[in-house]
PDB file of N, CA and C in Angstrom:
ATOM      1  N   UNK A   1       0.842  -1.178   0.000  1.00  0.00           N
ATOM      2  CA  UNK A   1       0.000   0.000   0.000  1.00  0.00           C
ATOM      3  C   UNK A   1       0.890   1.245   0.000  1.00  0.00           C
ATOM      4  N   UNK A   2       0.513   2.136  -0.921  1.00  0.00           N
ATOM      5  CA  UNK A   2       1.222   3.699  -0.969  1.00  0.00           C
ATOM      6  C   UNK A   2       1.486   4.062   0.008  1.00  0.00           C
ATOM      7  N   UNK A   3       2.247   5.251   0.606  1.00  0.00           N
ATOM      8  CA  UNK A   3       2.449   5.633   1.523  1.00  0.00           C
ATOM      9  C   UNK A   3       2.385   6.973   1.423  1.00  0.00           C
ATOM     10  N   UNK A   4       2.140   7.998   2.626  1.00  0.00           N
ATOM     11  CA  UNK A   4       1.372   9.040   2.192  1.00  0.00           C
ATOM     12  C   UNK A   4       2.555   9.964   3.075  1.00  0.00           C
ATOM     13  N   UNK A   5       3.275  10.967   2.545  1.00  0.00           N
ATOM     14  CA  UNK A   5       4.110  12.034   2.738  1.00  0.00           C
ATOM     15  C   UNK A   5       4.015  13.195   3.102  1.00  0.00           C
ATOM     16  N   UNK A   6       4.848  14.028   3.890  1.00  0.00           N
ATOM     17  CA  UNK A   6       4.587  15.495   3.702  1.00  0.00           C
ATOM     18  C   UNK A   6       5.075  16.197   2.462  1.00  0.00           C
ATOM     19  N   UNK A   7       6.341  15.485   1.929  1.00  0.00           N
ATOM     20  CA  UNK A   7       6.874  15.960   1.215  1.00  0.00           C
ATOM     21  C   UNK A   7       7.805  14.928  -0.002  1.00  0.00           C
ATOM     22  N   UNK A   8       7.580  15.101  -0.991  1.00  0.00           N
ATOM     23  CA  UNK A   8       8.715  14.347  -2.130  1.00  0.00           C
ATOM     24  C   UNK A   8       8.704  14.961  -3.014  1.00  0.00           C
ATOM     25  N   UNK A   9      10.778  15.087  -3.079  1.00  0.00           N
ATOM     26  CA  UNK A   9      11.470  15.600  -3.861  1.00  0.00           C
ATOM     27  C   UNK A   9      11.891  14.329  -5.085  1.00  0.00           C
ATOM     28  N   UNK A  10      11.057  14.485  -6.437  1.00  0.00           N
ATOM     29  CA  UNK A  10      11.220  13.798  -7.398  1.00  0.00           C
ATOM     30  C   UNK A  10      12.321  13.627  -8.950  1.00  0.00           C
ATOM     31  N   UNK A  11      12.904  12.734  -8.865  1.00  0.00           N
ATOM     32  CA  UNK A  11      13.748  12.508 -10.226  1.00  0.00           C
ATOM     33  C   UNK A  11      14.785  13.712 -10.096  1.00  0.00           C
ATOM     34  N   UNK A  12      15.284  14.019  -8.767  1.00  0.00           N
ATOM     35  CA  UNK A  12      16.244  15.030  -8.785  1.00  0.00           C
ATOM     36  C   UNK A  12      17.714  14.059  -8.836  1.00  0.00           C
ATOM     37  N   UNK A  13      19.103  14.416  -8.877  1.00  0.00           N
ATOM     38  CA  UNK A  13      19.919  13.535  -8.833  1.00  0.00           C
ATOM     39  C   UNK A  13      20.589  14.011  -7.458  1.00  0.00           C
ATOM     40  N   UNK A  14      20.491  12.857  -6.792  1.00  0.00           N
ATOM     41  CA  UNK A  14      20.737  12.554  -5.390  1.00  0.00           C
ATOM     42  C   UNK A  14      22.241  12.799  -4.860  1.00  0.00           C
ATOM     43  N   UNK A  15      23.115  13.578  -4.338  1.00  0.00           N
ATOM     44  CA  UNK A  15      24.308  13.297  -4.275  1.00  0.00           C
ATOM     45  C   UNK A  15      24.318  13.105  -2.449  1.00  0.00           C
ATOM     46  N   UNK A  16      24.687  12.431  -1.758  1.00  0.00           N
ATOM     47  CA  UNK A  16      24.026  11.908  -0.341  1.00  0.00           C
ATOM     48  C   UNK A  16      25.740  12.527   0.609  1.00  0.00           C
ATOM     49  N   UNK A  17      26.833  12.830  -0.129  1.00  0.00           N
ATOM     50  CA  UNK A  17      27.943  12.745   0.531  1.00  0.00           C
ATOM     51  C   UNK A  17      28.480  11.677   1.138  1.00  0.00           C
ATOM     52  N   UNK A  18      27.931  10.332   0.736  1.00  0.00           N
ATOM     53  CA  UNK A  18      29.330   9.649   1.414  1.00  0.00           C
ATOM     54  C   UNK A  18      30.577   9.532   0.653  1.00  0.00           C
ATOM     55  N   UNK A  19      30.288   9.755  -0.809  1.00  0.00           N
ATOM     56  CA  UNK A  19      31.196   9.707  -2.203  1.00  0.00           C
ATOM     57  C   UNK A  19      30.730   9.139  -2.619  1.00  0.00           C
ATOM     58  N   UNK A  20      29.865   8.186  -2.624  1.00  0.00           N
ATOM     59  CA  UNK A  20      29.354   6.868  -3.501  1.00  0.00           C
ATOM     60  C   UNK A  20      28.957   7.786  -5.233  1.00  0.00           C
ATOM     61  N   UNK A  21      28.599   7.237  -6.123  1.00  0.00           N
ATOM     62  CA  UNK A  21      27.743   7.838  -7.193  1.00  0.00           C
ATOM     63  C   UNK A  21      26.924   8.481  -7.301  1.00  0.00           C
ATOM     64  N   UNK A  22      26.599  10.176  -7.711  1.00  0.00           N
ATOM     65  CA  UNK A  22      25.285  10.643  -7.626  1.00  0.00           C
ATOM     66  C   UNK A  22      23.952   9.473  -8.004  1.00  0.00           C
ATOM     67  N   UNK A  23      23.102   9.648  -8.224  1.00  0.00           N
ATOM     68  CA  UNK A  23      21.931   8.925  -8.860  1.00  0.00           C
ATOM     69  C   UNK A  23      20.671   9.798  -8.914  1.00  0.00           C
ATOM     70  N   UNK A  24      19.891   9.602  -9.672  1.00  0.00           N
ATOM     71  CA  UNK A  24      18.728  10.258 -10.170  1.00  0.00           C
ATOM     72  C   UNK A  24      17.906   9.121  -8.893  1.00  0.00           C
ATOM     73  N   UNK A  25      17.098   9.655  -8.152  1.00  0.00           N
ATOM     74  CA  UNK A  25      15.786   8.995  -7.351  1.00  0.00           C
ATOM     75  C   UNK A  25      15.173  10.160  -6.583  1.00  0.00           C
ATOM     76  N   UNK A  26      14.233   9.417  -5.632  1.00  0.00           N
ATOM     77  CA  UNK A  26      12.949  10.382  -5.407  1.00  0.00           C
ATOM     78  C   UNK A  26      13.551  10.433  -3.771  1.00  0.00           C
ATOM     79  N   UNK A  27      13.033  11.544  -3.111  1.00  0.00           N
ATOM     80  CA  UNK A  27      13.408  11.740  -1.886  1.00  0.00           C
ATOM     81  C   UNK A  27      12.455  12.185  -0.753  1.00  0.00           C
ATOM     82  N   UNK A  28      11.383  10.878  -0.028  1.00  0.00           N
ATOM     83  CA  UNK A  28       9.859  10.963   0.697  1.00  0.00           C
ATOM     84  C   UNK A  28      10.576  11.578   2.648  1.00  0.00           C
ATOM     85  N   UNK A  29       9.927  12.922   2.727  1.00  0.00           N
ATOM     86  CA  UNK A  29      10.268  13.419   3.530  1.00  0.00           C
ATOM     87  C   UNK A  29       8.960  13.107   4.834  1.00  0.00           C
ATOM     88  N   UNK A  30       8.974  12.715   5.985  1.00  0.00           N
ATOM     89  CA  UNK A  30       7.615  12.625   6.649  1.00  0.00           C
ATOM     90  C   UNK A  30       7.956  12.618   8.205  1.00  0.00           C
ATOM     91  N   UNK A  31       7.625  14.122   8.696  1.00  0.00           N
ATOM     92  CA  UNK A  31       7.591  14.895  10.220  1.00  0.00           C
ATOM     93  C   UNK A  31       9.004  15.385  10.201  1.00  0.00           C
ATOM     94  N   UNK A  32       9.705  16.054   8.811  1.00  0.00           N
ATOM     95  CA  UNK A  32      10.802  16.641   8.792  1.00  0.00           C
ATOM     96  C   UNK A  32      11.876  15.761   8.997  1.00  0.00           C
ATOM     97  N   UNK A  33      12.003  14.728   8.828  1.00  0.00           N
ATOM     98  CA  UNK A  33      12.992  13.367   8.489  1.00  0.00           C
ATOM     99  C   UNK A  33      12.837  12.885   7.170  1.00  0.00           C
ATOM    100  N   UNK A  34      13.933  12.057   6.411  1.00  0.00           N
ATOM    101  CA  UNK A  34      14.083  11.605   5.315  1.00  0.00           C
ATOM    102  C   UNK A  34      13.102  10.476   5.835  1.00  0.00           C
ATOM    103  N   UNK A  35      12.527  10.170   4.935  1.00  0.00           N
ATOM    104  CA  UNK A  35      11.611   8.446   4.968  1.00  0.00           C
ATOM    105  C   UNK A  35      12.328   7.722   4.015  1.00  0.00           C
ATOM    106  N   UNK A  36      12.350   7.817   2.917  1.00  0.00           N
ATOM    107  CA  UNK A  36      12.698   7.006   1.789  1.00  0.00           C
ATOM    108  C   UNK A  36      13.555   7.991   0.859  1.00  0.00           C
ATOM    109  N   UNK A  37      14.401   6.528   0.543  1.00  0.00           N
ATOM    110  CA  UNK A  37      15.500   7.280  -0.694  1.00  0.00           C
ATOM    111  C   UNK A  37      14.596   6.193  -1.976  1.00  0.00           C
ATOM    112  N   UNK A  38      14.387   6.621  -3.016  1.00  0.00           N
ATOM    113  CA  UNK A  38      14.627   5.489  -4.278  1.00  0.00           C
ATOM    114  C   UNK A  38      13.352   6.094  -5.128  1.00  0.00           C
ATOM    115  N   UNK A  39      13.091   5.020  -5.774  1.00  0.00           N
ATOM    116  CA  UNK A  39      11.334   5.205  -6.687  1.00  0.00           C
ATOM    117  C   UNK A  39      10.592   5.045  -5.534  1.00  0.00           C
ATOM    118  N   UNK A  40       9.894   6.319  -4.898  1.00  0.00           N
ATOM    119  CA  UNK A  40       9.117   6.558  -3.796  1.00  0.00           C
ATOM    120  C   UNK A  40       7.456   6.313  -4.820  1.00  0.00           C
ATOM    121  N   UNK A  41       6.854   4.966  -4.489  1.00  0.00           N
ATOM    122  CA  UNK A  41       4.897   5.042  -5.161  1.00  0.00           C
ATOM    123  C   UNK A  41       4.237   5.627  -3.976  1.00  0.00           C
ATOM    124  N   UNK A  42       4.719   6.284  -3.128  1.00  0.00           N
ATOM    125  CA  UNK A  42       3.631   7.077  -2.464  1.00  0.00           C
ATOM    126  C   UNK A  42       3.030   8.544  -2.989  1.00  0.00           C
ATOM    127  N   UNK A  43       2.368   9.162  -2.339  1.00  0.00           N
ATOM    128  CA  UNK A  43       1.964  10.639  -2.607  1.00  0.00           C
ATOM    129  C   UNK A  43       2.321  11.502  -1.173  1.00  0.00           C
ATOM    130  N   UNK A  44       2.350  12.619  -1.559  1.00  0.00           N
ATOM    131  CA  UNK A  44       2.203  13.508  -0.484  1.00  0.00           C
ATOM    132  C   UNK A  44       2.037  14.975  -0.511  1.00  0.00           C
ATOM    133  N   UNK A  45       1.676  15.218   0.260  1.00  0.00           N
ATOM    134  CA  UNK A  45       1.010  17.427   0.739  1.00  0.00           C
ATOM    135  C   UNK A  45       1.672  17.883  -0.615  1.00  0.00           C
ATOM    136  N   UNK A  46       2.981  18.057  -0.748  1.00  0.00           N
ATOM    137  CA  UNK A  46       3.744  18.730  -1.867  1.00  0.00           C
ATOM    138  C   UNK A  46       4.784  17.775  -2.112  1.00  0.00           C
ATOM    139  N   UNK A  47       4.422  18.226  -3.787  1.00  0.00           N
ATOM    140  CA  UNK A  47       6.096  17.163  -4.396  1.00  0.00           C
ATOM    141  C   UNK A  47       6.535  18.126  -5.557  1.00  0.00           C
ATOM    142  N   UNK A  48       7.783  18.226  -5.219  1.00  0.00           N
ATOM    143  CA  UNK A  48       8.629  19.153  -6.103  1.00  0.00           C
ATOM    144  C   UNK A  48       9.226  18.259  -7.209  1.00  0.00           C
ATOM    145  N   UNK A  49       9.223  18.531  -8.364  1.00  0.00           N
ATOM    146  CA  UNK A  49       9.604  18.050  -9.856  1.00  0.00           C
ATOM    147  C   UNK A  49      11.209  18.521  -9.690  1.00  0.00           C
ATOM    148  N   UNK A  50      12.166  17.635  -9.454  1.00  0.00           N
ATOM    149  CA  UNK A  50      13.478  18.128  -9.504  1.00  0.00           C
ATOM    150  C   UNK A  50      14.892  17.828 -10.333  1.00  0.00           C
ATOM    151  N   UNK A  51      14.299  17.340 -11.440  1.00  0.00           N
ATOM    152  CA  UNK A  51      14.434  16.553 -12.891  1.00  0.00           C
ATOM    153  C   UNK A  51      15.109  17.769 -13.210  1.00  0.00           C
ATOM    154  N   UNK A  52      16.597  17.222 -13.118  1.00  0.00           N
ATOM    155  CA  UNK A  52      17.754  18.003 -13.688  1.00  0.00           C
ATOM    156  C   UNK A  52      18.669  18.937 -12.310  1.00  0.00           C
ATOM    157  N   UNK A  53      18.325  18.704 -11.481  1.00  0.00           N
ATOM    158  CA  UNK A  53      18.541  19.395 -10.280  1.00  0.00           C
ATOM    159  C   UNK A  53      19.640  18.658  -8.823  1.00  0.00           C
ATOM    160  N   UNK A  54      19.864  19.356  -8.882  1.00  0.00           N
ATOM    161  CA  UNK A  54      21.167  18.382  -7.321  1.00  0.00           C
ATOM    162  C   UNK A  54      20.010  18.442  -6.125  1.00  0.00           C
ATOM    163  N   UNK A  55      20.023  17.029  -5.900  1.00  0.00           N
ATOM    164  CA  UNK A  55      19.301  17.387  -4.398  1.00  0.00           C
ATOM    165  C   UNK A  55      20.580  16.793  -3.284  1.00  0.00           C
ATOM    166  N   UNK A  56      20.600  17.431  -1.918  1.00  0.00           N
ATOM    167  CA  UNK A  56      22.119  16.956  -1.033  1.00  0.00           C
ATOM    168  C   UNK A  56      21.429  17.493   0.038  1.00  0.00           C
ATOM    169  N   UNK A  57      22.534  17.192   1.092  1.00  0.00           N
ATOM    170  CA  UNK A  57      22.087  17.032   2.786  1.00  0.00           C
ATOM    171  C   UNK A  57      22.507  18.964   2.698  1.00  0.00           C
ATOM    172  N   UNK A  58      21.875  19.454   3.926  1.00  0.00           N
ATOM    173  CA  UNK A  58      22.459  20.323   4.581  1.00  0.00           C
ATOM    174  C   UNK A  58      23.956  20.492   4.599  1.00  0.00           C
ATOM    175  N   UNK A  59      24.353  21.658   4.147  1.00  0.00           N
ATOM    176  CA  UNK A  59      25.688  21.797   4.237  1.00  0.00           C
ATOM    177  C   UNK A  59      26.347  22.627   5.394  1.00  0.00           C
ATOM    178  N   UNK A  60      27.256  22.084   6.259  1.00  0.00           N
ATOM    179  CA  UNK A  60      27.636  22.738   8.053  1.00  0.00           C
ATOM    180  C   UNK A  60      28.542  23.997   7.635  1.00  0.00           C
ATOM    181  N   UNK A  61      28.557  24.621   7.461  1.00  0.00           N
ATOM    182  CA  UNK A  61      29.389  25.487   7.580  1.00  0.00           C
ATOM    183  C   UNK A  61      30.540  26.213   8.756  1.00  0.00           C
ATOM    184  N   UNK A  62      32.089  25.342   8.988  1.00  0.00           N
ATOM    185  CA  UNK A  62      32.326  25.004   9.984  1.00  0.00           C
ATOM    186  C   UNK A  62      33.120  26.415  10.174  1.00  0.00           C
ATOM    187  N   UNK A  63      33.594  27.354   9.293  1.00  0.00           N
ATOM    188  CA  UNK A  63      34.233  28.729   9.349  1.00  0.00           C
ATOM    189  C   UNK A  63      33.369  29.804   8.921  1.00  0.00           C
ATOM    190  N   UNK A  64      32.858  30.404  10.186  1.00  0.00           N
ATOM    191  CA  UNK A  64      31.880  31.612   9.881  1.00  0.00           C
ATOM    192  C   UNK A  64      32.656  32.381  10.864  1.00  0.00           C
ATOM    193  N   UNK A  65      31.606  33.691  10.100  1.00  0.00           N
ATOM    194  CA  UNK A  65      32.800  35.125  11.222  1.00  0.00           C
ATOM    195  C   UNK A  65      30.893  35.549  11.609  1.00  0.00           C
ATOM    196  N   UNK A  66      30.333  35.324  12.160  1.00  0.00           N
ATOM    197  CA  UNK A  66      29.033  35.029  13.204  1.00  0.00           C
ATOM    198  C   UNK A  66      29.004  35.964  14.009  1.00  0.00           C
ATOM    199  N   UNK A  67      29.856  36.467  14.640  1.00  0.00           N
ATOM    200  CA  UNK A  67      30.448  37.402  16.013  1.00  0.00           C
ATOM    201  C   UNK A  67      29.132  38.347  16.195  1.00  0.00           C
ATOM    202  N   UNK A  68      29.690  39.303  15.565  1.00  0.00           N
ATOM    203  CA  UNK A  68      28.621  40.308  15.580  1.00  0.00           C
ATOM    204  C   UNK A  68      27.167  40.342  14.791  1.00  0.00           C
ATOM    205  N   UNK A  69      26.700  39.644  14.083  1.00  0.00           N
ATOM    206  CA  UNK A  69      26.015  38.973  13.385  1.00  0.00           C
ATOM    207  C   UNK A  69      25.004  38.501  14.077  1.00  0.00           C
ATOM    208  N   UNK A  70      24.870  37.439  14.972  1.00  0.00           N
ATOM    209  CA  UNK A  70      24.524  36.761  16.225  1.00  0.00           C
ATOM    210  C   UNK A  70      23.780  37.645  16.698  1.00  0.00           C
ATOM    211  N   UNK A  71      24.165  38.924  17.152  1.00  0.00           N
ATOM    212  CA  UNK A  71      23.509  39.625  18.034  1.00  0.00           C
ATOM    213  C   UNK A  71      22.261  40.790  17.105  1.00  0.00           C
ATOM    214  N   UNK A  72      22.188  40.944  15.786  1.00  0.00           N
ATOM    215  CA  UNK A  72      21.427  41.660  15.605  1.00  0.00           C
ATOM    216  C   UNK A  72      20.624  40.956  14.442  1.00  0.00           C
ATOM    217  N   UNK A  73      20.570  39.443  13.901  1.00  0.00           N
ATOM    218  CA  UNK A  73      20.159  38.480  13.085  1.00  0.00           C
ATOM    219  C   UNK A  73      19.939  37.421  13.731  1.00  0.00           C
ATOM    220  N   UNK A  74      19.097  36.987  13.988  1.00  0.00           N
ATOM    221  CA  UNK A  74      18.769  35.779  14.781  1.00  0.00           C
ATOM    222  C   UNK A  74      19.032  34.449  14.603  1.00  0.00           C
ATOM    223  N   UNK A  75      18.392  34.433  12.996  1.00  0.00           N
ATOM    224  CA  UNK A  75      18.370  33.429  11.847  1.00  0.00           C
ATOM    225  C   UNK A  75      19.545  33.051  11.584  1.00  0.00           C
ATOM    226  N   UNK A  76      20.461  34.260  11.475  1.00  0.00           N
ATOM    227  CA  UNK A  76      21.397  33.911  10.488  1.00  0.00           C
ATOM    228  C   UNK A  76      21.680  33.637   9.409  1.00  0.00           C
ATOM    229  N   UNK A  77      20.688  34.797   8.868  1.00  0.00           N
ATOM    230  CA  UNK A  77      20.475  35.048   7.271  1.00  0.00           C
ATOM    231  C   UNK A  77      21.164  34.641   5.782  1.00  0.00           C
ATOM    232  N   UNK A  78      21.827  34.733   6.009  1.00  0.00           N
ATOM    233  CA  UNK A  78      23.220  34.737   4.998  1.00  0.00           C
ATOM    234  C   UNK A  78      23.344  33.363   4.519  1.00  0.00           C
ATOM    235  N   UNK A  79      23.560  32.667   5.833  1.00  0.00           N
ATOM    236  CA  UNK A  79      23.694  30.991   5.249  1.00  0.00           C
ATOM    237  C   UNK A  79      22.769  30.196   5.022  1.00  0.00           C
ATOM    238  N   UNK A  80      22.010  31.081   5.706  1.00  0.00           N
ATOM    239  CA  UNK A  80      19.891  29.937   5.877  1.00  0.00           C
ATOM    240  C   UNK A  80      19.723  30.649   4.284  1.00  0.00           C
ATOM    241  N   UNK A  81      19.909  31.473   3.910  1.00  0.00           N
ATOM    242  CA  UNK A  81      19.386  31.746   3.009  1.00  0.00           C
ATOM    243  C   UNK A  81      19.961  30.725   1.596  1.00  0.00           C
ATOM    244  N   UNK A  82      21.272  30.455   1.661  1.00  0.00           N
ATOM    245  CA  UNK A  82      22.028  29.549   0.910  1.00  0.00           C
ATOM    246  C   UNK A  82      21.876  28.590   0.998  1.00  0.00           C
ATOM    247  N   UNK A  83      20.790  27.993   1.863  1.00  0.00           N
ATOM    248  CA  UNK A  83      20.887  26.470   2.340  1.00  0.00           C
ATOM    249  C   UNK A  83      21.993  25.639   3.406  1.00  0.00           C
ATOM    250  N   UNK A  84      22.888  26.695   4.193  1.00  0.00           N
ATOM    251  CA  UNK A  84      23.762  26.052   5.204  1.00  0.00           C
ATOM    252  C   UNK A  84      22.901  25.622   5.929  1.00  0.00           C
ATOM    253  N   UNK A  85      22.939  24.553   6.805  1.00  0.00           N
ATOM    254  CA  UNK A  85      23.033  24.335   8.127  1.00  0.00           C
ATOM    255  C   UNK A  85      23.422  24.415   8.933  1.00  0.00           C
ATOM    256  N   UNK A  86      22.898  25.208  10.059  1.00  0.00           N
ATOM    257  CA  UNK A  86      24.076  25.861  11.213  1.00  0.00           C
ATOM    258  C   UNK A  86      23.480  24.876  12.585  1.00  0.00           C
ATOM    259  N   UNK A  87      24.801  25.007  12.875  1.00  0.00           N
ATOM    260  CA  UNK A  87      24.735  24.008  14.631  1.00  0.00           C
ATOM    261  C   UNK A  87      25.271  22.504  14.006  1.00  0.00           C
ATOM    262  N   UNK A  88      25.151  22.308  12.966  1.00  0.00           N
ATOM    263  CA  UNK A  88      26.242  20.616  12.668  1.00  0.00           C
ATOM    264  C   UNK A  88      25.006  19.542  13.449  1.00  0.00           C
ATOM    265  N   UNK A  89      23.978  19.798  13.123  1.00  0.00           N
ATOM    266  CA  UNK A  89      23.106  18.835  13.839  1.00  0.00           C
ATOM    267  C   UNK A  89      22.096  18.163  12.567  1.00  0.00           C
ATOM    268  N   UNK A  90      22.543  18.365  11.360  1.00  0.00           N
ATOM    269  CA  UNK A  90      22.120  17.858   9.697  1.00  0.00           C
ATOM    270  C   UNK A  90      20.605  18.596   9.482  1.00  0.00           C
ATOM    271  N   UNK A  91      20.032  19.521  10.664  1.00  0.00           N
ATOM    272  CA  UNK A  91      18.790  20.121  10.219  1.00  0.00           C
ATOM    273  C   UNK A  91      19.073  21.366   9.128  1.00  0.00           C
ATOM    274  N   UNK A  92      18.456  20.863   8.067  1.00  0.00           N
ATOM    275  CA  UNK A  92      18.617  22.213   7.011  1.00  0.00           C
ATOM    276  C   UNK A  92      16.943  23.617   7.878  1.00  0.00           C
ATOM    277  N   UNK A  93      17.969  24.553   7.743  1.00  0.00           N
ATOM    278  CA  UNK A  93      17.166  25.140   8.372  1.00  0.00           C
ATOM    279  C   UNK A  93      16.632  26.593   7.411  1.00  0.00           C
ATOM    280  N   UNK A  94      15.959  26.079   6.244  1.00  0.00           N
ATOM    281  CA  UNK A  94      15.519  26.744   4.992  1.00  0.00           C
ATOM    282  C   UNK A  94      14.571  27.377   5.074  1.00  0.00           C
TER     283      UNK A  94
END
């Protein structure tokens, strides 16, 4: 039986960082965790068409100059906006 998602990112090409081979597959997201890597037959809330597109983990950004930044940006604009992940804890915080 299908399985029902918040979110899948489709036919994007997968690059996961361990080095292994990119690959083209689908990526079923459900309560803000990965569920499934591969040909996902479920549905879900929203699915993004990503056919031709890099999909990858959160990227940590381990050299930032933050200092003063911190205190008048909360977010931390700059890198959330780029797709970093800040704190090294793999939450993309987009």
């Amino acid at each position: 039986m299908p399985t029902y998602y918040d979110l899948i990112v489709r036919n994007g090409t997968v690059v996961d960082g361990s080095g292994g081979a990119p690959s083209v597959a689908d990526v079923a997201i459900k309560d803000g965790v990965i569920a499934a890597v591969g040909s996902i037959d479920g549905s879900a809330e929203k699915e993004i068409d990503a056919t031709g597109k890099l999909v990858t983990p959160g990227f940590v950004d381990i050299h930032t100059h933050y200092d003063a930044q911190a205190i008048w940006d909360s977010h931390l604009a700059p890198s959330s906006l780029h797709g970093v992940t800040h704190g090294g804890d793999g939450q993309l915080r987009r």
